[in-house]
C-alpha atoms as a PDB file:
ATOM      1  CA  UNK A   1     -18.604  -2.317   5.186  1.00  0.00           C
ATOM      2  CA  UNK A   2     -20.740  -2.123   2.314  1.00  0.00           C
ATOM      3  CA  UNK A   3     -24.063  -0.290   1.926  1.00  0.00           C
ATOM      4  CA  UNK A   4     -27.653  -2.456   1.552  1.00  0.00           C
ATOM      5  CA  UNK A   5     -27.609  -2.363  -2.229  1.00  0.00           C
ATOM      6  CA  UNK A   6     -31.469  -1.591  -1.683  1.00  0.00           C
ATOM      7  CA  UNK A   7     -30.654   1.352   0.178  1.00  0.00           C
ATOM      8  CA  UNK A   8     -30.327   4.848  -1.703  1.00  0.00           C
ATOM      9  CA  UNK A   9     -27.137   6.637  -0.961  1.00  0.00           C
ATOM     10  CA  UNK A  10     -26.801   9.861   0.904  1.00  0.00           C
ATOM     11  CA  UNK A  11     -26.364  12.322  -1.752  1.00  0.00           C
ATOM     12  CA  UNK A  12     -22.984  14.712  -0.301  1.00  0.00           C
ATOM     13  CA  UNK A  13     -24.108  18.537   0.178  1.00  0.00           C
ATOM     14  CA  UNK A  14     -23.302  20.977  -2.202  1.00  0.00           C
ATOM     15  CA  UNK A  15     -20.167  22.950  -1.799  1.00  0.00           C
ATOM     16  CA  UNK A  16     -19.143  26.160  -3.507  1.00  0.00           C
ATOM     17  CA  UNK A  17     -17.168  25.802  -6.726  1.00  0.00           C
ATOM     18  CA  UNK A  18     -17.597  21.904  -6.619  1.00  0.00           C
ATOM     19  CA  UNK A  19     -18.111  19.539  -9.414  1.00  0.00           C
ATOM     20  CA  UNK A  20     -21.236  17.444  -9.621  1.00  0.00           C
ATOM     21  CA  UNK A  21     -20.414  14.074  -8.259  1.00  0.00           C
ATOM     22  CA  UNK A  22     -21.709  10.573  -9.662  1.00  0.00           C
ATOM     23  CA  UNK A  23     -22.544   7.692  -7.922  1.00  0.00           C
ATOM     24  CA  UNK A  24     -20.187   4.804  -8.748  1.00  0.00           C
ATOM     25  CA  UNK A  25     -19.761   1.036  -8.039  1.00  0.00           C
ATOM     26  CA  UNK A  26     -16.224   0.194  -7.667  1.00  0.00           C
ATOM     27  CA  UNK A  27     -15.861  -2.988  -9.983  1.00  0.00           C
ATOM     28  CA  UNK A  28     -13.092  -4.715  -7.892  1.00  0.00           C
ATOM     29  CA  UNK A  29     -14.941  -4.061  -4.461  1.00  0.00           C
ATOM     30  CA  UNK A  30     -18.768  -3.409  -5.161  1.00  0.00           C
ATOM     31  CA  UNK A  31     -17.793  -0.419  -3.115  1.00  0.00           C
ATOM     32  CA  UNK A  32     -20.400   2.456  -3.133  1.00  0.00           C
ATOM     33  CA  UNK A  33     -18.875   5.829  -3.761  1.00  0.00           C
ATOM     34  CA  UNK A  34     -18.904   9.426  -5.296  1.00  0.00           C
ATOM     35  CA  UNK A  35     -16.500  10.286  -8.244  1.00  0.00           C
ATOM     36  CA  UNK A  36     -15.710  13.853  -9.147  1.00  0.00           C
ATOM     37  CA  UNK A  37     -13.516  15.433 -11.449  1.00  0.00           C
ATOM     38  CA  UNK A  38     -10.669  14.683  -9.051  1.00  0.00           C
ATOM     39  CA  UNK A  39     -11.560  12.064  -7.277  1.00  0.00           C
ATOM     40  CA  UNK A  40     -12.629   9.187  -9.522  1.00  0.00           C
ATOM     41  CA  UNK A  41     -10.770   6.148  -8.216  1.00  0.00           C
ATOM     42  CA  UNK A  42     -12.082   3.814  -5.016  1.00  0.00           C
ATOM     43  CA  UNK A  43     -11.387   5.148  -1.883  1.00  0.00           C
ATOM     44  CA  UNK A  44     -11.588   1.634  -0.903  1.00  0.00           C
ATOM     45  CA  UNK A  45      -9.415  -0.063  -3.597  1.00  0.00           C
ATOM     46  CA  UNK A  46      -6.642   3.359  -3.019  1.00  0.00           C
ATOM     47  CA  UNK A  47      -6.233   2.302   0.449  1.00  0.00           C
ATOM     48  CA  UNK A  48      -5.913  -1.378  -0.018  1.00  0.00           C
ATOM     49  CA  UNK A  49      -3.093  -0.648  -2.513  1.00  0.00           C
ATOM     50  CA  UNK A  50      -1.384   1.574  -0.192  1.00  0.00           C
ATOM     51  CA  UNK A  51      -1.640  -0.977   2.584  1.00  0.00           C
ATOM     52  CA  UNK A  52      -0.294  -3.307   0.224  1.00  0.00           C
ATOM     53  CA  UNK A  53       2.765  -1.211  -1.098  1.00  0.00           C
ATOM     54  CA  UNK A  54       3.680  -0.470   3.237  1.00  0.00           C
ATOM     55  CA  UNK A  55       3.666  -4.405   3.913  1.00  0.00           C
ATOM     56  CA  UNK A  56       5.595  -4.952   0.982  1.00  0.00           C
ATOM     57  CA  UNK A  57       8.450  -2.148   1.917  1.00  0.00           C
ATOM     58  CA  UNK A  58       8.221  -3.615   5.502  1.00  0.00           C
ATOM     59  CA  UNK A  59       8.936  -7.036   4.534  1.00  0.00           C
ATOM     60  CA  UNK A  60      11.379  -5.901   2.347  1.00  0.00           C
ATOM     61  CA  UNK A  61      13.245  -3.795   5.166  1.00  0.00           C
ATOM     62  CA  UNK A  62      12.643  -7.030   7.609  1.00  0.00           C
ATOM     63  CA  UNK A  63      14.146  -9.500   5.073  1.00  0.00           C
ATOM     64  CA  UNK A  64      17.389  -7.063   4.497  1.00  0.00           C
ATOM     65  CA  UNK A  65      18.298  -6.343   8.317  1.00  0.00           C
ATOM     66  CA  UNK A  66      18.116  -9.933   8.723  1.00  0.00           C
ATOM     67  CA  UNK A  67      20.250 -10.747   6.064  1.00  0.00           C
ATOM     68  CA  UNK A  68      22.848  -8.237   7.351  1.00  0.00           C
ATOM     69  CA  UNK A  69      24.255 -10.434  10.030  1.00  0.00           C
ATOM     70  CA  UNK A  70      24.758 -13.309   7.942  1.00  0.00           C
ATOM     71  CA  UNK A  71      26.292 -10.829   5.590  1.00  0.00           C
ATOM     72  CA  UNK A  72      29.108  -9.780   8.189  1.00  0.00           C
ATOM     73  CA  UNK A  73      29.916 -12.965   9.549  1.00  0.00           C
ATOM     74  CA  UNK A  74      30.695 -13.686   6.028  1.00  0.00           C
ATOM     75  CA  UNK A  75      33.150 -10.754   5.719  1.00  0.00           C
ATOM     76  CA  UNK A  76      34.503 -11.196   9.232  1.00  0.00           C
ATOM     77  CA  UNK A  77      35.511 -14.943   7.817  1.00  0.00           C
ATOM     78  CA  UNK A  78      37.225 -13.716   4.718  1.00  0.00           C
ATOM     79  CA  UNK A  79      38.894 -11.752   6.431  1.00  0.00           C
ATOM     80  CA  UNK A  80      40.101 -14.049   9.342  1.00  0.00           C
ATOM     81  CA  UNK A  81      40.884 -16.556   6.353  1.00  0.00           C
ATOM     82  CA  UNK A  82      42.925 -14.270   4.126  1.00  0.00           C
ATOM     83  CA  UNK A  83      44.931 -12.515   7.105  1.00  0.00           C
ATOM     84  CA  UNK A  84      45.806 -16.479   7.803  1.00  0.00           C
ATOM     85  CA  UNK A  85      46.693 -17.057   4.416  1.00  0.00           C
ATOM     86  CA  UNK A  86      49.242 -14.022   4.248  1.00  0.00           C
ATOM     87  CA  UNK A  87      51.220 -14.811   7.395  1.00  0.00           C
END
């Protein structure tokens, strides 16, 4: 959900031997957050990318287990067909 735009944001409390953070605007989302030093990327955007990498590996993984049946019937056949062929 994203903040009011009109709204200030909540600055984060200080923490010992932190950097000073600055309010950003994501430019893919309009996503409201603090950058630091170490953290300067879209929390947002980082987690819709590693959504997008997990469905990808998943459909991946779905597509190749159901190929594998196909892929030993295939094999069974050559076989059957070339032990026929040898007799």
């Amino acid at each position: 959900m994203k903040p009011d735009p009109e709204e200030p944001m909540e600055q984060p409390g200080p923490e010992l031997g932190s950097v000073q953070p600055e309010a950003r605007t994501c430019q893919v989302c309009a996503t409201k957050f603090f950058a630091t030093a170490d953290r300067e990327f879209c929390p947002v955007c980082i987690l819709r990318e590693l959504i997008a990498r997990n469905l990808q590996r998943s459909e991946n993984r779905v597509q190749h287990l159901s190929q594998q049946p196909a892929l030993a019937i295939r094999k069974v056949r050559r076989r059957f067909a070339d032990s026929r062929t040898t007799k």
